[in-house]
Protein backbone atom coordinates (compact mmCIF):
# COMPACT_ATOMS: atom_id res chain seq x y z
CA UNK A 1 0.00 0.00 0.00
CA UNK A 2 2.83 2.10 0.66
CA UNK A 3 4.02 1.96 -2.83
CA UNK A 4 1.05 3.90 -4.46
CA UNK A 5 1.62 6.91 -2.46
CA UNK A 6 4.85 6.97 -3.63
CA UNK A 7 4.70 6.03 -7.10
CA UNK A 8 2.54 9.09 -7.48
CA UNK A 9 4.67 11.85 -6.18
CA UNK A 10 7.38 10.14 -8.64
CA UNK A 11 4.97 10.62 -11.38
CA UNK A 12 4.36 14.72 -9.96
CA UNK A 13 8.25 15.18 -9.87
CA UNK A 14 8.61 13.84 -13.39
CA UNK A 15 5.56 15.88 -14.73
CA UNK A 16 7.09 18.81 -12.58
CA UNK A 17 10.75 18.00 -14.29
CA UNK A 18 9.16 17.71 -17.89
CA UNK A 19 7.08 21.23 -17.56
CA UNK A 20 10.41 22.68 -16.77
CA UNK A 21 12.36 21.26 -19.52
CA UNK A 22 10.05 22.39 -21.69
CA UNK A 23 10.21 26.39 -20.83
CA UNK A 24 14.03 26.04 -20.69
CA UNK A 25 13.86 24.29 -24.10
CA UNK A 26 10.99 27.02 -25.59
CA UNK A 27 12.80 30.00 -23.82
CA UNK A 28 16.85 29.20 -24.96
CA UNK A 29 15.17 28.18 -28.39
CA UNK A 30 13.54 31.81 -28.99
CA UNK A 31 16.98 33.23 -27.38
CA UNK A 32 18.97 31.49 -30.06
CA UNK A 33 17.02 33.05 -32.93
CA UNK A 34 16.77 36.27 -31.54
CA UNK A 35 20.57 36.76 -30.95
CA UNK A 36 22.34 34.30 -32.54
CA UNK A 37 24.53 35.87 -35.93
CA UNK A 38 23.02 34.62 -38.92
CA UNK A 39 25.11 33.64 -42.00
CA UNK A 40 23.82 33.36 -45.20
CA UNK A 41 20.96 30.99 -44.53
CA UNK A 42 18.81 30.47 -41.19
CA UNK A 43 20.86 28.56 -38.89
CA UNK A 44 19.49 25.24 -37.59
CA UNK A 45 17.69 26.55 -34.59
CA UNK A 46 15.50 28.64 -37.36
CA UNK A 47 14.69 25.14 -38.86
CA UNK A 48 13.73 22.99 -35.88
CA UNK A 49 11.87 26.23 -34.49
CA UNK A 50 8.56 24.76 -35.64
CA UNK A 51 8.92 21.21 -34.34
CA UNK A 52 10.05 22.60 -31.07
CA UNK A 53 7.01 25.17 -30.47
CA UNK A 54 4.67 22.33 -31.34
CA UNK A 55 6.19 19.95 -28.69
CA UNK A 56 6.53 22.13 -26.19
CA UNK A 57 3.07 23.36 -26.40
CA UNK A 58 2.12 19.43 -26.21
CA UNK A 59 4.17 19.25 -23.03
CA UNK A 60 2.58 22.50 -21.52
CA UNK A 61 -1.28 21.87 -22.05
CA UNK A 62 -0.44 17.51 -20.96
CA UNK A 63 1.90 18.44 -18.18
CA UNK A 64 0.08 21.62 -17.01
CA UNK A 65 -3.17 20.31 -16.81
CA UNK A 66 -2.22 17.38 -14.73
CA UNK A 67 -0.18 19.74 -11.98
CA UNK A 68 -2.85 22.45 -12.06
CA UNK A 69 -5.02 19.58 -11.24
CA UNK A 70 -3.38 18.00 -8.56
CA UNK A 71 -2.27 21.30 -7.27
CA UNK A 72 -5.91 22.65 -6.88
CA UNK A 73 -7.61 19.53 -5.57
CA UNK A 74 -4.96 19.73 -2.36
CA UNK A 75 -6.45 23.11 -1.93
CA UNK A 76 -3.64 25.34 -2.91
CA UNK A 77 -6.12 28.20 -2.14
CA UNK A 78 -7.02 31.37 -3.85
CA UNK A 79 -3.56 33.01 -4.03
CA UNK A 80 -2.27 30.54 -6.28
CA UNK A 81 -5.18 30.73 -8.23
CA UNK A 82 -4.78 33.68 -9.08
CA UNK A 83 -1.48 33.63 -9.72
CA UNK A 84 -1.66 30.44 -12.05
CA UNK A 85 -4.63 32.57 -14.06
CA UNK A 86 -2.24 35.64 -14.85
CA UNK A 87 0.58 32.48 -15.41
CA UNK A 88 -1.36 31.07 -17.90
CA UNK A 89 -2.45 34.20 -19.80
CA UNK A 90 0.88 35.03 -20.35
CA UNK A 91 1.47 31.60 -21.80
CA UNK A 92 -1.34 31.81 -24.33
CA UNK A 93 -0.29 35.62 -25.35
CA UNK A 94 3.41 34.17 -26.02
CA UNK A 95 2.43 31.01 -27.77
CA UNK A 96 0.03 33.76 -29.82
CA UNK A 97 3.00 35.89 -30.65
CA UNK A 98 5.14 32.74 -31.50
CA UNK A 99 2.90 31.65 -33.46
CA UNK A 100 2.68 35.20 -35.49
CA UNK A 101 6.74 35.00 -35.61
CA UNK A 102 6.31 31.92 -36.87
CA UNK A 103 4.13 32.87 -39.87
CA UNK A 104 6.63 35.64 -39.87
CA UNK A 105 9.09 33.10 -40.76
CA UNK A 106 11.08 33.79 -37.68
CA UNK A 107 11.89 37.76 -39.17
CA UNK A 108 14.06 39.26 -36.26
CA UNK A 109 12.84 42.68 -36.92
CA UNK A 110 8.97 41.23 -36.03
CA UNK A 111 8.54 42.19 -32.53
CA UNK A 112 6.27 39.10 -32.31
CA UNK A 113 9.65 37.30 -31.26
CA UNK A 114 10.53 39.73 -28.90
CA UNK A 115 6.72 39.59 -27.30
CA UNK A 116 6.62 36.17 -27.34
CA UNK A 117 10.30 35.97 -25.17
CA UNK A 118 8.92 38.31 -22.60
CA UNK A 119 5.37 36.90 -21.70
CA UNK A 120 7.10 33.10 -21.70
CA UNK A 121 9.94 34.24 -19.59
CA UNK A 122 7.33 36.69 -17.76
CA UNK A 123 5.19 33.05 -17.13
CA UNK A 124 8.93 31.46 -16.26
CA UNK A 125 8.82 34.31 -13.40
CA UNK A 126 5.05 33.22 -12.06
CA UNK A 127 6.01 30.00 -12.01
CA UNK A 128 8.61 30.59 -9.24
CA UNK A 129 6.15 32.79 -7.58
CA UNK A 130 3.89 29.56 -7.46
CA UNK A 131 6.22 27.26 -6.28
CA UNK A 132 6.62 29.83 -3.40
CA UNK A 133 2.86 30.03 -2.70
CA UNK A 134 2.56 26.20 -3.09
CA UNK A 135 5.41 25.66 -0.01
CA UNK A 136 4.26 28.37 2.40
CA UNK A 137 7.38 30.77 1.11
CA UNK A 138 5.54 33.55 1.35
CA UNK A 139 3.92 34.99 4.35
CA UNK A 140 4.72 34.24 7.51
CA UNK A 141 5.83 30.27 9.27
């Protein structure tokens, strides 16, 4: 019996892990393009751009949906609510804009690109302020 309860925080820490690796991988990706010195022809990061927005997002909405679940059915209480609403309205408004660079294809003068690296590093940010909320970091013992 003991095993279950412990099989499923595994499963939370590798759901937790994968989230993660997915805004490091969507955030140095944009990064990349945006200052990285072009030659003659988009480097490879240009290429692979697509594929990578379209996993990541796949890892957000599976990963995401499973943690926001779990998170508010332990009661993690208006706060984080709150904060998790504003978290994921700035993910929609940069997968909007990366999806506009995209179309774009990838043009560094677009400020879609830009945009899109603010509101997902800007989500990056809330994310941190959840995890704070979630262990009691902020305000008082």
């Amino acid at each position: 019996m003991s095993a279950a309860p412990w099989a499923a925080e595994s499963l939370l820490v590798l759901l937790r892990w994968l989230h993660a690796l997915a805004a490091a991988l969507l955030v140095g990706s944009m990064a990349v393009i945006l200052w990285e010195p072009w030659t003659e022809r988009p480097p490879l990061s240009v290429q692979r751009f697509k594929e990578l927005t379209d996993a990541t997002m796949l890892a957000f909405l599976a990963t995401g949906a499973i943690l926001t679940f779990d998170r508010l059915s332990r009661g993690a209480g208006s706060t984080y609510a709150i904060i998790l609403v504003i978290k994921v309205a700035a993910s929609v408004a940069a997968y909007q804009w990366l999806f506009r660079w995209r179309r774009r294809k990838l043009e560094r003068s677009a400020p879609d690109g830009r945009f899109a690296f603010g509101a997902a590093v800007f989500a990056i940010l809330l994310a941190a302020l959840l995890k704070g909320v979630t262990n009691g970091g902020f305000g008082g013992p």
